[in-house]
Protein backbone atom coordinates (compact mmCIF):
# COMPACT_ATOMS: atom_id res chain seq x y z
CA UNK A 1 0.00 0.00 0.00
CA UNK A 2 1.28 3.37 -1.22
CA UNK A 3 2.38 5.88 1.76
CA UNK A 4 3.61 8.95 0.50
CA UNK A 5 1.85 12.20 -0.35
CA UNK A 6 2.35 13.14 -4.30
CA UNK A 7 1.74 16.05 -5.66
CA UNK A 8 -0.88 14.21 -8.00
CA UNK A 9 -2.79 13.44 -4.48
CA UNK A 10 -3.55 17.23 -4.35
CA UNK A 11 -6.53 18.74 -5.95
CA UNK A 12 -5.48 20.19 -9.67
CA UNK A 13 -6.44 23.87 -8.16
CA UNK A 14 -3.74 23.55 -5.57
CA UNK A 15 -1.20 21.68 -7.24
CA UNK A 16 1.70 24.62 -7.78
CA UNK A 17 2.06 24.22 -11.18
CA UNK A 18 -1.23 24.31 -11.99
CA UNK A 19 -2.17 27.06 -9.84
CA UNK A 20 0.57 29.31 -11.38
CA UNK A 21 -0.91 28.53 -14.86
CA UNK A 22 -4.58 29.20 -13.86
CA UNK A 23 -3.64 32.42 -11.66
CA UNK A 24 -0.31 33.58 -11.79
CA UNK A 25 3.32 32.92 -9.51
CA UNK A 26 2.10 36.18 -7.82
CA UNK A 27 -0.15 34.17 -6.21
CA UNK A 28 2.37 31.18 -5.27
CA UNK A 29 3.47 31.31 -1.35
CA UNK A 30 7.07 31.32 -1.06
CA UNK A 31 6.81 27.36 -0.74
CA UNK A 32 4.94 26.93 -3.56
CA UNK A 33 7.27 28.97 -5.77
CA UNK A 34 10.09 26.27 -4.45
CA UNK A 35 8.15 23.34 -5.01
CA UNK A 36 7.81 24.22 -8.66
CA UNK A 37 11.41 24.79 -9.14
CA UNK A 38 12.11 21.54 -7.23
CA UNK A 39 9.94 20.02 -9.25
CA UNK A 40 10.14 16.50 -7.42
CA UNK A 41 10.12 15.65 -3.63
CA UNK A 42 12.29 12.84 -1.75
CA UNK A 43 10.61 9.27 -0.66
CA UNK A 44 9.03 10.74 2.59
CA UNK A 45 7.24 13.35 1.10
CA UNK A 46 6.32 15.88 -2.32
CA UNK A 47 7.79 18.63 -3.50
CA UNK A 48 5.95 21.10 -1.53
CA UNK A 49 6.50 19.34 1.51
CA UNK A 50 10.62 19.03 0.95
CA UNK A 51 10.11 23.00 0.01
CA UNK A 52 8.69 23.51 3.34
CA UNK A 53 11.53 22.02 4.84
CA UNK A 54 14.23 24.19 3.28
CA UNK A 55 12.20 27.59 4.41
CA UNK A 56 12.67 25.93 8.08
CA UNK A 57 16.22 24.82 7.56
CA UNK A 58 17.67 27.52 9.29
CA UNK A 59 17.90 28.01 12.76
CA UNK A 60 17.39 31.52 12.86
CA UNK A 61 16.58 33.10 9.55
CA UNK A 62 13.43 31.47 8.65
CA UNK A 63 11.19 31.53 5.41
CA UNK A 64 12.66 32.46 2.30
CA UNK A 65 15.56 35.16 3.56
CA UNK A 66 17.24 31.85 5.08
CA UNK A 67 18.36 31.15 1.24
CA UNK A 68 20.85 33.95 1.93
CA UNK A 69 22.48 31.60 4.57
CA UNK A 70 22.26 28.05 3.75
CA UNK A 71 25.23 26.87 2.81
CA UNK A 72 25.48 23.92 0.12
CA UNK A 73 25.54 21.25 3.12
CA UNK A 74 23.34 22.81 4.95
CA UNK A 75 20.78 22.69 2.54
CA UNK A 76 21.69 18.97 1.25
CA UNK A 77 20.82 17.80 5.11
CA UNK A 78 16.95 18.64 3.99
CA UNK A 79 15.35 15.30 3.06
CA UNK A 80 15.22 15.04 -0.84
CA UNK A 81 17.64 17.80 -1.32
CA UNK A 82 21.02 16.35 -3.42
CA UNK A 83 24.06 18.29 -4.29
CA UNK A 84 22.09 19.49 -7.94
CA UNK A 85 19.18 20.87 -6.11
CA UNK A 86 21.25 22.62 -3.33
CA UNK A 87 22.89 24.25 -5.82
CA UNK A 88 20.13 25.36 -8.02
CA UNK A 89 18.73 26.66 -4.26
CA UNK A 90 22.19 29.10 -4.18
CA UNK A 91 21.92 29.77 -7.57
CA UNK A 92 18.50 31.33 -7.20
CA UNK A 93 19.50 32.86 -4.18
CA UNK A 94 21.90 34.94 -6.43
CA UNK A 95 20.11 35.71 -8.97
CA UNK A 96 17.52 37.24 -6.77
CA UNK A 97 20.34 39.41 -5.44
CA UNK A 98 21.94 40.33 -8.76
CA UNK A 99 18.05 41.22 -9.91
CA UNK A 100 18.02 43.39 -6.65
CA UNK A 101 21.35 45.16 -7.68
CA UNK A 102 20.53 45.59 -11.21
CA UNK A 103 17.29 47.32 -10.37
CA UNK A 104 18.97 49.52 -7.73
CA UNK A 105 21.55 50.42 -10.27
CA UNK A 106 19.20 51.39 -12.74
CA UNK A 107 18.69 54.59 -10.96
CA UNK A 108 22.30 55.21 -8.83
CA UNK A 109 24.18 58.17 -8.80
CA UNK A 110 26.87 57.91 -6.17
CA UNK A 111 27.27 61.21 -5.38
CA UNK A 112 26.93 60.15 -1.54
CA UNK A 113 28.05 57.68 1.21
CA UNK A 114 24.45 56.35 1.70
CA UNK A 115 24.14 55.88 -2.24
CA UNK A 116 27.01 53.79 -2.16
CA UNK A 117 26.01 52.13 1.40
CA UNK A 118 22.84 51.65 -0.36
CA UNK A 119 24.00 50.14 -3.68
CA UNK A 120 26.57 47.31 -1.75
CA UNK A 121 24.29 46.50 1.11
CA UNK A 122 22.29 43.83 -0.45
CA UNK A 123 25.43 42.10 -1.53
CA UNK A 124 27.10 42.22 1.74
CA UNK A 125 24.76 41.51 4.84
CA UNK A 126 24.75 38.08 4.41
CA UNK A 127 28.31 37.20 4.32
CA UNK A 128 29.70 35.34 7.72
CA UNK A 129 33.47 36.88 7.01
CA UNK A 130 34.49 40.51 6.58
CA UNK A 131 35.20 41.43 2.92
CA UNK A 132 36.92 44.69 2.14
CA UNK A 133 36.69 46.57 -0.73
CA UNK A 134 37.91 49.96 -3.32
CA UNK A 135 35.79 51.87 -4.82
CA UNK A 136 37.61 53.93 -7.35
CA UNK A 137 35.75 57.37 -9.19
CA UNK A 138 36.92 60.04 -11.85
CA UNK A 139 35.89 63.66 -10.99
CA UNK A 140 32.34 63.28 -12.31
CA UNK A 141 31.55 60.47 -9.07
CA UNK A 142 31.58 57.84 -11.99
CA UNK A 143 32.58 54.27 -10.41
CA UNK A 144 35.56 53.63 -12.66
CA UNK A 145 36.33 49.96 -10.64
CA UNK A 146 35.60 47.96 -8.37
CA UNK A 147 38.05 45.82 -6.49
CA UNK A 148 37.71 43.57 -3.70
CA UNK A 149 40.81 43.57 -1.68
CA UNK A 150 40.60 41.18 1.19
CA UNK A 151 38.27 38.49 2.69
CA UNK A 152 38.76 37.81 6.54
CA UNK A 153 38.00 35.89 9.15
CA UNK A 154 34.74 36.69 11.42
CA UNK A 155 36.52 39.51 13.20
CA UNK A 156 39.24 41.00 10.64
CA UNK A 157 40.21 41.41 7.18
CA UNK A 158 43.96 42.26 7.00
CA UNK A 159 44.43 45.15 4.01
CA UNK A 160 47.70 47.16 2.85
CA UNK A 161 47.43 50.81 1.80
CA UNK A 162 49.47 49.52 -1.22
CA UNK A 163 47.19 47.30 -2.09
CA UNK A 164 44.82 49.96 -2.42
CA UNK A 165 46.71 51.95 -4.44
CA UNK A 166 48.19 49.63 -7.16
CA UNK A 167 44.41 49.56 -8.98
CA UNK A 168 44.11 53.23 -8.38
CA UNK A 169 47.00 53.95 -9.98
CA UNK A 170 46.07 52.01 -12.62
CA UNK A 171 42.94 53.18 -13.46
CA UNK A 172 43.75 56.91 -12.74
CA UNK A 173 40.97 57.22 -10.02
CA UNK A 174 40.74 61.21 -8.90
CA UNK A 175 39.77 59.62 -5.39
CA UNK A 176 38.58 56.16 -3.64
CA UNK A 177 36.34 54.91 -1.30
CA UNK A 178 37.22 52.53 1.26
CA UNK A 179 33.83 49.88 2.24
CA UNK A 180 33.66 47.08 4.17
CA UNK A 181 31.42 44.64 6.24
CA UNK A 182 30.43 43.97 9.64
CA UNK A 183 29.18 40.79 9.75
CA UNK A 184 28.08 41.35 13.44
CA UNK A 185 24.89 43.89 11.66
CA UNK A 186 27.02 46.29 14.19
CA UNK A 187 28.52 49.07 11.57
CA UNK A 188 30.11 51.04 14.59
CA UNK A 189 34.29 51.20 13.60
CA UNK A 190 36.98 49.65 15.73
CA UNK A 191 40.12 50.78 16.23
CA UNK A 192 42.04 48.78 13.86
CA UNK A 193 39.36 50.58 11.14
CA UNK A 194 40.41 53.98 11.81
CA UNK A 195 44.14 53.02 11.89
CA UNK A 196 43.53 52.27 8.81
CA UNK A 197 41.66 54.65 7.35
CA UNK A 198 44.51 57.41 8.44
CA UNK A 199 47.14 54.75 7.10
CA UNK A 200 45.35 54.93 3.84
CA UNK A 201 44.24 58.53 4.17
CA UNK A 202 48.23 60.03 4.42
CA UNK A 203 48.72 57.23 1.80
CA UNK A 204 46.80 59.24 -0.99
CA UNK A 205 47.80 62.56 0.51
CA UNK A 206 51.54 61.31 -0.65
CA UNK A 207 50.37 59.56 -3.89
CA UNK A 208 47.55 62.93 -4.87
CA UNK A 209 44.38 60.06 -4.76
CA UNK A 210 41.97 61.03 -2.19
CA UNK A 211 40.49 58.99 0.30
CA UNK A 212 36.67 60.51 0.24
CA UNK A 213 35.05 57.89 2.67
CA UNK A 214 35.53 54.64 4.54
CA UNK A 215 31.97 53.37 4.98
CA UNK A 216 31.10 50.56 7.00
CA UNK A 217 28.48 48.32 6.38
CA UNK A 218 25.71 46.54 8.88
CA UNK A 219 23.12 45.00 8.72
CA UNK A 220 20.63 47.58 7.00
CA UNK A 221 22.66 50.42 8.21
CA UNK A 222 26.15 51.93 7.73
CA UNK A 223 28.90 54.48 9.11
CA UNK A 224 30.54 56.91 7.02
CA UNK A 225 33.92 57.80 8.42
CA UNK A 226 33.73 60.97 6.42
CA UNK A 227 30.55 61.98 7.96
CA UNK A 228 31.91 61.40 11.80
CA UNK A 229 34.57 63.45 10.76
CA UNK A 230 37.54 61.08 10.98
CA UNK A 231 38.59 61.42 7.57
CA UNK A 232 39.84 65.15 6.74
């Protein structure tokens, strides 16, 4: 005697699929949307059901933000989830950032430190290490590069002003800006982050490329250096 719950053991109107076709994927829950990705469930249960599982998989970030976190292991401990289906999970999980970005970009003018805090957020608050990166402008505030220069542990990323400065040189930026992580959510600089930025800052002095900001990113927040006053 058959066990398991199928998808073909729902009624036609709730069946994902078929309820996208008939109504829309507005209309999907976050589950659903899954399930029709997933397309197939595991022995102990449907597609919906193994969906279900991954929006509970993390132990604090629930729903569908916990995509943002799950690792490729974590999510191939989920019953019916193999190493092709965790990463199709991460790949999505991308995409829907890159979408974010793109859209955000659309409209950008970094003429600010919460434009740029703004435009790098979405990227950054759900990494577990510290990653550091310059930002590199001609006079008009155009981005000219992008370079990330370090990836730490938890608690420090370890960064050379002349690491900084080889790209800028190269790409004849007028000025930079400094950004980097928290992955705490806690934006508020340490010590070893203002050493820095005055390292850097009589760094550029010397070499006649401006440090305009170090901004420091949380988790929906940020701290412009420039702003508190700490770079001159």
């Amino acid at each position: 005697m058959r066990s398991e719950f199928t998808m073909k053991d729902m009624a036609e109107c709730e069946r994902p699929y078929e309820k996208c076709l008939l109504e829309g994927a507005a209309v999907l829950s976050d589950a659903e949307l899954l399930a029709v990705i997933l397309r197939c469930g595991s022995r102990h249960g449907n597609a919906l059901l193994t969906a279900q599982k991954i929006l509970a998989a993390h132990p604090v970030h629930k729903g569908i933000i916990g995509l943002n976190y799950l690792s490729v292991d974590d999510l191939m401990n989920v019953d019916g989830i193999g190493k092709v289906k965790a990463i199709q999970m991460q790949c999505i999980a991308e995409l829907s950032r890159r979408m974010a970005r793109s859209e955000h970009r659309s409209g950008v003018t970094f003429g600010n430190p919460k434009s740029i805090a703004d435009y790098y957020m979405e990227r950054t608050k759900y990494l577990c290490k510290e990653q550091v990166y310059v930002l590199m402008f001609d006079s008009s505030h155009h981005l000219l590069k992008e370079c990330r220069l370090s990836e730490g542990t938890v608690d420090h990323a370890v960064v050379s002003p002349r690491d900084i400065f080889i790209d800028a040189l190269k790409y004849q930026a007028v000025y930079i800006v400094l950004l980097h992580n928290h992955p705490s959510g806690n934006p508020e600089p340490s010590n070893p982050d203002i050493l820095l930025t005055k390292r850097v800052e009589e760094a550029g002095k010397t070499l006649g490329i401006r440090l305009s900001d170090h901004i420091i990113l949380g988790n929906n927040c940020f701290v412009s250096l420039a702003e508190r006053g700490i770079i001159e």
